[in-house]
C-alpha atoms as a PDB file:
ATOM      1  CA  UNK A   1      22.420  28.469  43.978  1.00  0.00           C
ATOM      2  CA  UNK A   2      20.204  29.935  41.218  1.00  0.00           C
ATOM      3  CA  UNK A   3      23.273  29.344  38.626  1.00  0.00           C
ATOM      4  CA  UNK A   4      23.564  25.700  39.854  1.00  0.00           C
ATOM      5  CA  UNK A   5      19.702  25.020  39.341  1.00  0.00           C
ATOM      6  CA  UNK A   6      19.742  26.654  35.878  1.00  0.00           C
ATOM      7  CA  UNK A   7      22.975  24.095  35.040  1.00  0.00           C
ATOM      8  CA  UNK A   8      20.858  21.264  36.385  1.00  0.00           C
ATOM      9  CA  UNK A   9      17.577  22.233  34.419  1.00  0.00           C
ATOM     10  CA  UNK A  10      19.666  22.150  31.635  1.00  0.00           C
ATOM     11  CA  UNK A  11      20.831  18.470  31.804  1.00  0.00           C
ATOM     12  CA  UNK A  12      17.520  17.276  32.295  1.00  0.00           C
ATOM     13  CA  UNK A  13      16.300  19.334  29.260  1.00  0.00           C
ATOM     14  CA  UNK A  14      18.990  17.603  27.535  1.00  0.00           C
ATOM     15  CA  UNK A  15      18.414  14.335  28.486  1.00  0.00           C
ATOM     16  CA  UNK A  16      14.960  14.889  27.934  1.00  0.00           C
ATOM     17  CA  UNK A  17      15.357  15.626  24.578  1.00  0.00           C
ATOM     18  CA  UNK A  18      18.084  12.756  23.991  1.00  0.00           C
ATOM     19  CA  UNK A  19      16.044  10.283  24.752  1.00  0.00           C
ATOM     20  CA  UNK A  20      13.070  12.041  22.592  1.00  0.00           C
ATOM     21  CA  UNK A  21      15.133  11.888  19.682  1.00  0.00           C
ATOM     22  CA  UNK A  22      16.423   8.386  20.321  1.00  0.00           C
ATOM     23  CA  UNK A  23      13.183   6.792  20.526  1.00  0.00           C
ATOM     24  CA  UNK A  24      12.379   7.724  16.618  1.00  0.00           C
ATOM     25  CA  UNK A  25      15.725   7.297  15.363  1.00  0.00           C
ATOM     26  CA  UNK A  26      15.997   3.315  16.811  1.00  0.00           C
ATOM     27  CA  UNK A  27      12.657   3.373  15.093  1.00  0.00           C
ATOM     28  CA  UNK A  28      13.868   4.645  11.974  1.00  0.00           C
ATOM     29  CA  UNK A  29      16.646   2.855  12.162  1.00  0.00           C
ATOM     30  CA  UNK A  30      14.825  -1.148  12.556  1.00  0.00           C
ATOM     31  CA  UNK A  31      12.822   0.342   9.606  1.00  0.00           C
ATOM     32  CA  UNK A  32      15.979   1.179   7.216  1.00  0.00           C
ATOM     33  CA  UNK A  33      18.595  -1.367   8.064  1.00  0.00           C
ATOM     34  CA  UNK A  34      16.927  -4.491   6.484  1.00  0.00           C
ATOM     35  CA  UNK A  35      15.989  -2.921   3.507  1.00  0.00           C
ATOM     36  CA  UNK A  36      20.150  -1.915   3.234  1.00  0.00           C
ATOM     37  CA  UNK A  37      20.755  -5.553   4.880  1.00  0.00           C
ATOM     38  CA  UNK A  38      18.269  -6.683   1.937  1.00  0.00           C
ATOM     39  CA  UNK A  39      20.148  -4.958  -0.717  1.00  0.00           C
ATOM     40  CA  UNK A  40      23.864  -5.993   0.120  1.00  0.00           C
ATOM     41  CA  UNK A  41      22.823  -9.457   0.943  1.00  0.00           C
ATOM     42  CA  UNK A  42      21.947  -9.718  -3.114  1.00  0.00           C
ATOM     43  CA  UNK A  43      25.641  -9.546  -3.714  1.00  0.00           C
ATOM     44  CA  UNK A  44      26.858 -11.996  -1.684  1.00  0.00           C
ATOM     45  CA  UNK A  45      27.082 -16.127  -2.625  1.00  0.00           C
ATOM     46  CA  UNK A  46      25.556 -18.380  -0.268  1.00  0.00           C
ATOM     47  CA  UNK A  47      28.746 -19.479   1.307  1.00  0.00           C
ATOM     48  CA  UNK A  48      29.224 -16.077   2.152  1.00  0.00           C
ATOM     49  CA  UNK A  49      25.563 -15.861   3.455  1.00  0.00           C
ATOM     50  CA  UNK A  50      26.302 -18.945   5.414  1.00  0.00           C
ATOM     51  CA  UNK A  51      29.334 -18.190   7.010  1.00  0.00           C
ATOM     52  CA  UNK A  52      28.115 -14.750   8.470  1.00  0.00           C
ATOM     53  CA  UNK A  53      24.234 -13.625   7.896  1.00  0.00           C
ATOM     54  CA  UNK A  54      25.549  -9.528   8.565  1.00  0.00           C
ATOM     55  CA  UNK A  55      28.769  -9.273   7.066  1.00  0.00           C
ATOM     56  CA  UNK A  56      28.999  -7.436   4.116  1.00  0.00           C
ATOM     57  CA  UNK A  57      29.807  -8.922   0.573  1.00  0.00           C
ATOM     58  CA  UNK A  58      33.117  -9.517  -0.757  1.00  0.00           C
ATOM     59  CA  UNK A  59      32.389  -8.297  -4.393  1.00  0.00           C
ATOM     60  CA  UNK A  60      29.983  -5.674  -4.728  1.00  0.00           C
ATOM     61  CA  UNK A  61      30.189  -6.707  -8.684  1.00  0.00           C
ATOM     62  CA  UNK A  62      28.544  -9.994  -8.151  1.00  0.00           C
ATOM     63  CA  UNK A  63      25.269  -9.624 -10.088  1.00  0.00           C
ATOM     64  CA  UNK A  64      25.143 -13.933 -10.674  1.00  0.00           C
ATOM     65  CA  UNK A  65      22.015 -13.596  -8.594  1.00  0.00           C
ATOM     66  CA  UNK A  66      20.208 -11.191 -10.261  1.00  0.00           C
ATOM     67  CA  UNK A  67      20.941 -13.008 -13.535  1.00  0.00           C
ATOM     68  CA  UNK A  68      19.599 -15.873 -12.228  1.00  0.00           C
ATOM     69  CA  UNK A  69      16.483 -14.131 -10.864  1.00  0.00           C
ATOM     70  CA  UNK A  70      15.527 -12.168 -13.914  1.00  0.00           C
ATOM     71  CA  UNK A  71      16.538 -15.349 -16.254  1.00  0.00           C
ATOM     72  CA  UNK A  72      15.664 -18.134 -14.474  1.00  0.00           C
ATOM     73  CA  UNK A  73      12.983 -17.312 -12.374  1.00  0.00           C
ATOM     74  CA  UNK A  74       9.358 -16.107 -13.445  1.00  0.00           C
ATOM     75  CA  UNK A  75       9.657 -12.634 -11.250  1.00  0.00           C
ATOM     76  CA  UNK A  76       9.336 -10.266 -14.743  1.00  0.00           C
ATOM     77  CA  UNK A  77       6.151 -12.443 -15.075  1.00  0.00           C
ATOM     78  CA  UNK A  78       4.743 -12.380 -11.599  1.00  0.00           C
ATOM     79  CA  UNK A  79       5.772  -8.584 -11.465  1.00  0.00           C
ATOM     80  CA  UNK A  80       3.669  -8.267 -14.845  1.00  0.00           C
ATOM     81  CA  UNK A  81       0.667  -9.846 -13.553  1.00  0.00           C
ATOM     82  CA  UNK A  82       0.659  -7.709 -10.496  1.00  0.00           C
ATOM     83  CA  UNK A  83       0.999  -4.445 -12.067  1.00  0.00           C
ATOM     84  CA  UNK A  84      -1.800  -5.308 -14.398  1.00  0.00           C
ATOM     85  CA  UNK A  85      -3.934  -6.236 -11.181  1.00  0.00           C
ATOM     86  CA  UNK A  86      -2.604  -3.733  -9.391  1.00  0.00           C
ATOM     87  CA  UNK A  87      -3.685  -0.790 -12.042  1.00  0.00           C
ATOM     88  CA  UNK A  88      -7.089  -2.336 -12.374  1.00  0.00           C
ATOM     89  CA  UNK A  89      -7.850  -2.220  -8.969  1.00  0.00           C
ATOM     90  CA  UNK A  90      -6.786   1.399  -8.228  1.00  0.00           C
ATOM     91  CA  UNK A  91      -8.574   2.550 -11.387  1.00  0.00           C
ATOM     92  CA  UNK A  92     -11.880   1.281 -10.059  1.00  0.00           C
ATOM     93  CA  UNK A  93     -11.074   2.153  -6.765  1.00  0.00           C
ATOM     94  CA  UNK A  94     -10.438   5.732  -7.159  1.00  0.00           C
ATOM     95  CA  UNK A  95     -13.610   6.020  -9.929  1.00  0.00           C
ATOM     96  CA  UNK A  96     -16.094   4.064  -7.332  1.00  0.00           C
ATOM     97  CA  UNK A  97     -14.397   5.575  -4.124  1.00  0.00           C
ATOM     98  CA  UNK A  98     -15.142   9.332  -5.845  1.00  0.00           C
ATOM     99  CA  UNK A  99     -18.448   8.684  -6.822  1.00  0.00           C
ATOM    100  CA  UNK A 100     -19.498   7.122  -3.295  1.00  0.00           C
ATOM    101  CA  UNK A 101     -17.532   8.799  -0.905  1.00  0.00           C
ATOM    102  CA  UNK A 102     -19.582  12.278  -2.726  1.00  0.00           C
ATOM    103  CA  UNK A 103     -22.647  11.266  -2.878  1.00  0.00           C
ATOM    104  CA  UNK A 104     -22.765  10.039   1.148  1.00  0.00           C
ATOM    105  CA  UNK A 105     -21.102  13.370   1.810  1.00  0.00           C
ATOM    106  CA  UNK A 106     -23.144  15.246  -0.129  1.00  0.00           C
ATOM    107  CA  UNK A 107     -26.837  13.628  -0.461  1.00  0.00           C
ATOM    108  CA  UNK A 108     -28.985  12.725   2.947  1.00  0.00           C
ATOM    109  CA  UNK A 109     -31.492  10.236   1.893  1.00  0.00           C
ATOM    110  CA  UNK A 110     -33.301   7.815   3.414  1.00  0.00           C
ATOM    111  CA  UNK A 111     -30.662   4.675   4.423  1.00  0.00           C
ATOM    112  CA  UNK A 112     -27.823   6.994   3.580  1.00  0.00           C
ATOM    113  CA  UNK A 113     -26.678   6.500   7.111  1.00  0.00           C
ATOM    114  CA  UNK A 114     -26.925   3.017   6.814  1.00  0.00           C
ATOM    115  CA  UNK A 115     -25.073   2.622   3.491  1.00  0.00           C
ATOM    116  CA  UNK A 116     -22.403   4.426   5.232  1.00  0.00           C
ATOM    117  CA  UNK A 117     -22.423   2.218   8.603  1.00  0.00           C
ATOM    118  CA  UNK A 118     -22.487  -0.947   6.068  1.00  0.00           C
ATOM    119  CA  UNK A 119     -19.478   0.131   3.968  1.00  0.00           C
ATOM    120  CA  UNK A 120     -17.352   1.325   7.394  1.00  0.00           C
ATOM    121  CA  UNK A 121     -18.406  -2.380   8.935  1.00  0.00           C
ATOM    122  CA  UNK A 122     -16.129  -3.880   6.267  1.00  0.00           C
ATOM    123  CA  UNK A 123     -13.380  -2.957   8.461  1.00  0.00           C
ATOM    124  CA  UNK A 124     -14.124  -5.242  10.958  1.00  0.00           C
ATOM    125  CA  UNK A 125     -14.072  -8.340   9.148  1.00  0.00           C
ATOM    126  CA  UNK A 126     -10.499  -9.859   8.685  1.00  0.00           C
ATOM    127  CA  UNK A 127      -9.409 -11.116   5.802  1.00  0.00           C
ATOM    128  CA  UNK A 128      -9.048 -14.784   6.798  1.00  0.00           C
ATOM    129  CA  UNK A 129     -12.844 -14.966   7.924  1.00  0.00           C
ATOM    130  CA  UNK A 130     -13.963 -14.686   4.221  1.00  0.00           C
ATOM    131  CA  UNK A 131     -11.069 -16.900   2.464  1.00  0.00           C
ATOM    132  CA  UNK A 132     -13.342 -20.168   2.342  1.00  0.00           C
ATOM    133  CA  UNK A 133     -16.030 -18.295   1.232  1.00  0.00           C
ATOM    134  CA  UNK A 134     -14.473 -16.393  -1.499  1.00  0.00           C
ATOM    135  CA  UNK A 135     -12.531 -19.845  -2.257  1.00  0.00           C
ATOM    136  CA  UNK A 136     -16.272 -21.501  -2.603  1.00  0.00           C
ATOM    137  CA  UNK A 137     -18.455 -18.831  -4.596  1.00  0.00           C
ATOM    138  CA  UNK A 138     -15.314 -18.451  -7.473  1.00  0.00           C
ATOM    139  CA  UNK A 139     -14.810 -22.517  -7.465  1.00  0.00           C
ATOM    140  CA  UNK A 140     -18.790 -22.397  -7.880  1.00  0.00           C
ATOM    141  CA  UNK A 141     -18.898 -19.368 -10.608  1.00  0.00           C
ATOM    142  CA  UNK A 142     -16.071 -20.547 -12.599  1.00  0.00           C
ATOM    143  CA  UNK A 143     -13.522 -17.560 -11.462  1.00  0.00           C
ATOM    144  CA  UNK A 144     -10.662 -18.967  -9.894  1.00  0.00           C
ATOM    145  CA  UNK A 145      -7.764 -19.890 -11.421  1.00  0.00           C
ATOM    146  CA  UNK A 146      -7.997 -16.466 -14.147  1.00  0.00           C
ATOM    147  CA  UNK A 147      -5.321 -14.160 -14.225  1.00  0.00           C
ATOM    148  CA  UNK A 148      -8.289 -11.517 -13.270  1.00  0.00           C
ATOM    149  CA  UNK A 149      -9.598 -13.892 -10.465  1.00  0.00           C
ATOM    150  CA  UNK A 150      -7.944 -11.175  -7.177  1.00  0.00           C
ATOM    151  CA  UNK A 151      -9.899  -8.152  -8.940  1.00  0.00           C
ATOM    152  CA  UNK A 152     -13.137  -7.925  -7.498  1.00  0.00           C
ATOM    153  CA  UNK A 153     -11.856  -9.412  -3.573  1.00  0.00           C
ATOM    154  CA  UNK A 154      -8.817  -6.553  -3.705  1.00  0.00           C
ATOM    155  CA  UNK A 155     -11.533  -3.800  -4.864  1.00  0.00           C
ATOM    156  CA  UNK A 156     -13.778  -4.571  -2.327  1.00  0.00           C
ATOM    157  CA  UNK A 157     -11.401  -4.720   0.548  1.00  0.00           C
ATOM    158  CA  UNK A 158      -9.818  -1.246  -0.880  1.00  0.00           C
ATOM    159  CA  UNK A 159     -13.369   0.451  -1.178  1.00  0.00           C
ATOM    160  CA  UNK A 160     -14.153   1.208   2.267  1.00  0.00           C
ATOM    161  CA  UNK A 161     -10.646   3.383   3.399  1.00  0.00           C
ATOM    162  CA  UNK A 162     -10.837   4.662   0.353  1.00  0.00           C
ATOM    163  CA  UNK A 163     -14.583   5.971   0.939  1.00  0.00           C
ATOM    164  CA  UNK A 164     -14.521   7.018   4.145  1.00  0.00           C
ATOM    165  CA  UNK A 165     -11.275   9.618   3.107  1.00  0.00           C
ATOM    166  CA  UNK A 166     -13.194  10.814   0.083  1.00  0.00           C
ATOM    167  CA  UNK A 167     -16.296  11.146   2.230  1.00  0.00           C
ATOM    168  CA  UNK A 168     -14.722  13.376   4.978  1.00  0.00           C
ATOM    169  CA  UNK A 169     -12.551  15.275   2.480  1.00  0.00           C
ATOM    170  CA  UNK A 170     -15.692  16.224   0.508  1.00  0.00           C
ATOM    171  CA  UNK A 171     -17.404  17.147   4.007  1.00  0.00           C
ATOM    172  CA  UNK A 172     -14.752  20.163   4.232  1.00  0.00           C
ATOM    173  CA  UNK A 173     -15.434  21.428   0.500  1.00  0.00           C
ATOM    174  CA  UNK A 174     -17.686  24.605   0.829  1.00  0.00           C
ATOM    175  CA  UNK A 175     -20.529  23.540  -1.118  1.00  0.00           C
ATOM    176  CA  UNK A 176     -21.059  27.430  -2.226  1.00  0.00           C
ATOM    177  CA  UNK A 177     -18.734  26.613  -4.652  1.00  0.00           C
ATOM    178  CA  UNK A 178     -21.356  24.031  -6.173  1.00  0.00           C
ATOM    179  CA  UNK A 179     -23.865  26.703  -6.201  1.00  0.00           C
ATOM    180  CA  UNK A 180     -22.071  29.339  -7.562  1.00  0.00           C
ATOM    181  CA  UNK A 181     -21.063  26.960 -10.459  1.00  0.00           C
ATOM    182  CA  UNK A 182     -24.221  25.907 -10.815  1.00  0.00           C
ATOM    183  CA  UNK A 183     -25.717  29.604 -10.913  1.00  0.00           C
ATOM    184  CA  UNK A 184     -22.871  30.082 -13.701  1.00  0.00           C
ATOM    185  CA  UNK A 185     -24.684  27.244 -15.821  1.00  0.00           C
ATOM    186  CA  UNK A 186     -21.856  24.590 -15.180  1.00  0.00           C
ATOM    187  CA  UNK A 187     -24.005  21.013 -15.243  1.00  0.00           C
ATOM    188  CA  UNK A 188     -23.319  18.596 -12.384  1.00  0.00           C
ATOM    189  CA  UNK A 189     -21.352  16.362 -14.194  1.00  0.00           C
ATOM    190  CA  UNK A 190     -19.277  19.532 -15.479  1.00  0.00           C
ATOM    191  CA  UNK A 191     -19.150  20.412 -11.854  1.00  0.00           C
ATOM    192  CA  UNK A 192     -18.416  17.146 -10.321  1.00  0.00           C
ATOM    193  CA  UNK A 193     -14.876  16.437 -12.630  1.00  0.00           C
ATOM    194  CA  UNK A 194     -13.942  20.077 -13.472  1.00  0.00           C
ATOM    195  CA  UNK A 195     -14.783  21.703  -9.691  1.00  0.00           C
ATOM    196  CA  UNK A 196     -14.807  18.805  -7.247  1.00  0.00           C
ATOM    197  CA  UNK A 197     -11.896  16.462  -8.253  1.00  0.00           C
ATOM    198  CA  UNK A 198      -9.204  18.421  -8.453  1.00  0.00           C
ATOM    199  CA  UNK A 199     -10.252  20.101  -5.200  1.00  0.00           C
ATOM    200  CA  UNK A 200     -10.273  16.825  -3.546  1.00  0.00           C
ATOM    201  CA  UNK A 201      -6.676  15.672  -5.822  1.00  0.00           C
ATOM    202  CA  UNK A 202      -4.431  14.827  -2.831  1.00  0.00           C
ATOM    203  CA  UNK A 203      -6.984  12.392  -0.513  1.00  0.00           C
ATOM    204  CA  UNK A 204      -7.128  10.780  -4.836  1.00  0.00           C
ATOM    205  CA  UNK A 205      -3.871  10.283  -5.003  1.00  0.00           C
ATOM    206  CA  UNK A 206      -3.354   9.393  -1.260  1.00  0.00           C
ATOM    207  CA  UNK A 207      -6.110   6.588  -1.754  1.00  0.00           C
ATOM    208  CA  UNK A 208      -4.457   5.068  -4.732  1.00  0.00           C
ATOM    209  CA  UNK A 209      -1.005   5.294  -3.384  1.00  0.00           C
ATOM    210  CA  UNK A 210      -2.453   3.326  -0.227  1.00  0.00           C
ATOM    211  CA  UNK A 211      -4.448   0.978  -2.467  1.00  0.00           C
ATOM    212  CA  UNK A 212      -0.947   0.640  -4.344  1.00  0.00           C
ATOM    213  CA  UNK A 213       1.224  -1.074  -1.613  1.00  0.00           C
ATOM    214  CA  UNK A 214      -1.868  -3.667   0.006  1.00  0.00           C
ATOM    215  CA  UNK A 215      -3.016  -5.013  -4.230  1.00  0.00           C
ATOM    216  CA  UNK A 216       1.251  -5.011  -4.742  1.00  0.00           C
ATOM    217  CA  UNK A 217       1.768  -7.106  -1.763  1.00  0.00           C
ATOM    218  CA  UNK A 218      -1.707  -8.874  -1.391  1.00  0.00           C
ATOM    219  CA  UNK A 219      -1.102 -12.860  -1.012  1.00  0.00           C
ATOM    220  CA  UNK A 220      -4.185 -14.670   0.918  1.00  0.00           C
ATOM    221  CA  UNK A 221      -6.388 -14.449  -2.236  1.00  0.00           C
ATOM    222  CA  UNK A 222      -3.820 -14.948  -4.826  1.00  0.00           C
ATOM    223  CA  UNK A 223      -3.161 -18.222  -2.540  1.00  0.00           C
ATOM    224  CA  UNK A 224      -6.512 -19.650  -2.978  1.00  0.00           C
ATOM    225  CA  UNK A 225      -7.755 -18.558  -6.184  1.00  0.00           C
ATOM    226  CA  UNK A 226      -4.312 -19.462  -8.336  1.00  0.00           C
ATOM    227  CA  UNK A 227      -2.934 -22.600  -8.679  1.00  0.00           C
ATOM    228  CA  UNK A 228      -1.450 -22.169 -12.344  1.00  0.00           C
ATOM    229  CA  UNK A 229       2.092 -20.456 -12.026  1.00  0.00           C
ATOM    230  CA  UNK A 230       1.808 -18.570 -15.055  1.00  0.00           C
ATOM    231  CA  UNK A 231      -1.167 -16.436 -13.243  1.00  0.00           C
ATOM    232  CA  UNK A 232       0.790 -16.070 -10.231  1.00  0.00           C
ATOM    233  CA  UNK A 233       1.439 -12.967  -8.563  1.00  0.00           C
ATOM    234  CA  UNK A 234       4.968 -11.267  -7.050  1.00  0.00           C
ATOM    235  CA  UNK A 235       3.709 -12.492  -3.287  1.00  0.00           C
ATOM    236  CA  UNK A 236       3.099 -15.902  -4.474  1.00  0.00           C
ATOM    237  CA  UNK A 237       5.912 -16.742  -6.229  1.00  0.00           C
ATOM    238  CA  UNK A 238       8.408 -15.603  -3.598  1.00  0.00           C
ATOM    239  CA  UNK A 239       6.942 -18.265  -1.340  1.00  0.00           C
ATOM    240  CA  UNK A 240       6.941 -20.675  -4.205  1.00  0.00           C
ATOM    241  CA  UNK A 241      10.905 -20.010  -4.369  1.00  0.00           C
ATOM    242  CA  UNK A 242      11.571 -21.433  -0.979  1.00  0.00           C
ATOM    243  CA  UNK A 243      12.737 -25.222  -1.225  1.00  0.00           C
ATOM    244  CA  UNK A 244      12.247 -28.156   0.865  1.00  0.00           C
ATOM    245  CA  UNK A 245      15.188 -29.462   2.034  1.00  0.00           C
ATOM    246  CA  UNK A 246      17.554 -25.957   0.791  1.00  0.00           C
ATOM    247  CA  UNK A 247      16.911 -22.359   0.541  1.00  0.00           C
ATOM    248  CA  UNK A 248      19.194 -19.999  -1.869  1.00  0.00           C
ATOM    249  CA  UNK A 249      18.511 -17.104   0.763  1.00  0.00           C
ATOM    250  CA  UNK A 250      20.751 -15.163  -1.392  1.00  0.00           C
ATOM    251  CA  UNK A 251      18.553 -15.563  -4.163  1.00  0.00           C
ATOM    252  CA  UNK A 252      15.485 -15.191  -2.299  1.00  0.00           C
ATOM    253  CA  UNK A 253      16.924 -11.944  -0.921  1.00  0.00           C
ATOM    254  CA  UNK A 254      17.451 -10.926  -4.412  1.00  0.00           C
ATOM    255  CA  UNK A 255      13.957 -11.431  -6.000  1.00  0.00           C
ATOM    256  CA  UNK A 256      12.802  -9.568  -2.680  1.00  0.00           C
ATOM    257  CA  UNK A 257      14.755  -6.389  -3.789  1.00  0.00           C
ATOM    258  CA  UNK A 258      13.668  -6.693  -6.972  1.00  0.00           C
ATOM    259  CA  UNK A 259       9.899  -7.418  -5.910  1.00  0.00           C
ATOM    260  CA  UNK A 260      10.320  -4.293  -3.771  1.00  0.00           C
ATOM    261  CA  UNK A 261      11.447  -1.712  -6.309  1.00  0.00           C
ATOM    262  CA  UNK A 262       8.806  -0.081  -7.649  1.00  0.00           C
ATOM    263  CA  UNK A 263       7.196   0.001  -3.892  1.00  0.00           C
ATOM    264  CA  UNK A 264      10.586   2.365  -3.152  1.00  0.00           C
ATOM    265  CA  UNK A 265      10.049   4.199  -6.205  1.00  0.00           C
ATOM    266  CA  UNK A 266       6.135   4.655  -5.646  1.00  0.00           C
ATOM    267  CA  UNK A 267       6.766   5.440  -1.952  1.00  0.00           C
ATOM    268  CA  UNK A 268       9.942   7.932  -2.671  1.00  0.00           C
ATOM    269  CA  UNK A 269       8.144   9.800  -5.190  1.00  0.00           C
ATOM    270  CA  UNK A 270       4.646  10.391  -3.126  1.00  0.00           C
ATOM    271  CA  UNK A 271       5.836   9.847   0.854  1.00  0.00           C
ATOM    272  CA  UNK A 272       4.891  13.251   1.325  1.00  0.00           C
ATOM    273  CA  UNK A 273       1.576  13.242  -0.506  1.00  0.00           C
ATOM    274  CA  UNK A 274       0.201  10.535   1.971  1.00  0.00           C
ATOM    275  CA  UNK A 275       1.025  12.718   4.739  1.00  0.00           C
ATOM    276  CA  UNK A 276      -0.451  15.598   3.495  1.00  0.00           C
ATOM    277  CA  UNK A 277      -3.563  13.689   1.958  1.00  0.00           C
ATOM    278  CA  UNK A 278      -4.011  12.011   5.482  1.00  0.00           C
ATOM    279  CA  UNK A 279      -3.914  14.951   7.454  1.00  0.00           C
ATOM    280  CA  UNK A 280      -5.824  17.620   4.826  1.00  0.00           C
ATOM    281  CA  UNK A 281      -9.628  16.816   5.765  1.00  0.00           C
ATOM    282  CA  UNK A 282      -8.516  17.381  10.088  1.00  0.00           C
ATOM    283  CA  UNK A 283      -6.701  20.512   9.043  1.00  0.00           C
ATOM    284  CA  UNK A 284      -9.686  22.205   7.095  1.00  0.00           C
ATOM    285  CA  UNK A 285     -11.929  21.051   9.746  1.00  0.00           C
END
């Protein structure tokens, strides 16, 4: 009797667990195949494409669509333009993020609270409620249509994560250490780059890695402040690419991959360092 409940906890366990595992490998699983679906699709023509969407390529040595891409399209362009935007915005994001997210987490002054309240409140306004406004002030101020015209929207949508993970990393610093440098004659500027930063290097990196993927694949205000193709940006050229009355999807698929490539890179390289950036501040606490 005993032996026969043992055998029977043991298929549930294993069920249990079957079904535990399954769960995150279908998830992994929607999350992998279009990305391979992407990549295979780049070698195929569109008859092929047309005659069966899932079927894999008949030549895996077809590269006429990335020579059209790369020759014929603007995507080295576009790709240009958003890495220069892209390395703009995550410089001054990670220099104003440090500097604010310190100060709030360090210094208690009068409206300090309030500051912080103001900042975290940016989170609850979405994007789309501020496009005719943004649209109207740059129209007004003469900054649309600039290749540096997504700048100052992406940094200020980037700030406030950015602050808040600084902020609560710095809370878990000891601030002895301050003191003790400080006894030791270090200056607070000395202090600050030499002591703090590379204490708080991961939640840096984290925050710029983060800031990476939403300025690479930002499109709402590259929509409505550029209307000159030469300024446009990787997003907004992949929906220029889409025709009327026919659609290359081969081609699209291609310019995708390529548009998508140093995301994979960026991602493949630092995966982990999110994680642990994320998670650092709640395991010192």
């Amino acid at each position: 009797m005993e032996r026969t409940e043992r055998v029977s906890k043991k298929k549930i366990h294993g069920l249990f667990n079957f079904f535990l595992n399954a769960v995150p490998a279908l998830y992994a699983f929607t999350c992998i195949f279009p990305v391979v679906w992407l990549f295979y699709t780049t070698f195929k023509t569109q008859q092929e494409f047309s005659i069966d969407v899932l079927a894999l390529p008949e030549s895996w040595t077809n590269l006429s669509n990335y020579s059209y891409v790369l020759t014929q399209m603007p995507v080295l362009r576009a790709m240009f333009n958003t890495l220069r935007i892209t390395a703009i915005v995550i410089f001054c994001v990670l220099m104003f993020s440090f500097i604010n997210g310190y100060f709030l987490a360090r210094f208690k002054f009068k409206g300090s609270r309030g500051l912080s309240i103001l900042y975290m409140s940016n989170l609850l306004v979405p994007i789309h409620a501020i496009l005719v406004p943004v649209y109207i002030i740059f129209v007004k101020l003469g900054l649309s249509n600039h290749w540096y015209s997504t700048i100052l929207p992406c940094i200020c949508m980037e700030l406030t994560t950015s602050i808040f993970l600084v902020r609560s990393y710095v809370d878990t610093i000891p601030r002895e250490l301050e003191e003790a440098a400080s006894i030791d004659g270090s200056s607070f500027t000395r202090t600050l780059l030499l002591i703090i930063l590379p204490l708080i290097k991961p939640v840096v990196v984290t925050c710029g890695i983060i800031s990476f993927f939403h300025v690479w694949n930002e499109f709402p205000f590259s929509l409505i402040l550029f209307s000159n193709e030469k300024d446009y940006t990787l997003p907004l050229m992949l929906m220029r690419f889409k025709g009327e009355y026919f659609t290359d999807y081969p081609r699209v698929m291609t310019s995708l991959f390529v548009s998508i490539i140093p995301a994979l890179v960026i991602y493949s390289l630092f995966s982990k360092q999110i994680i642990k950036g994320m998670m650092a501040g709640a395991i010192k606490g």
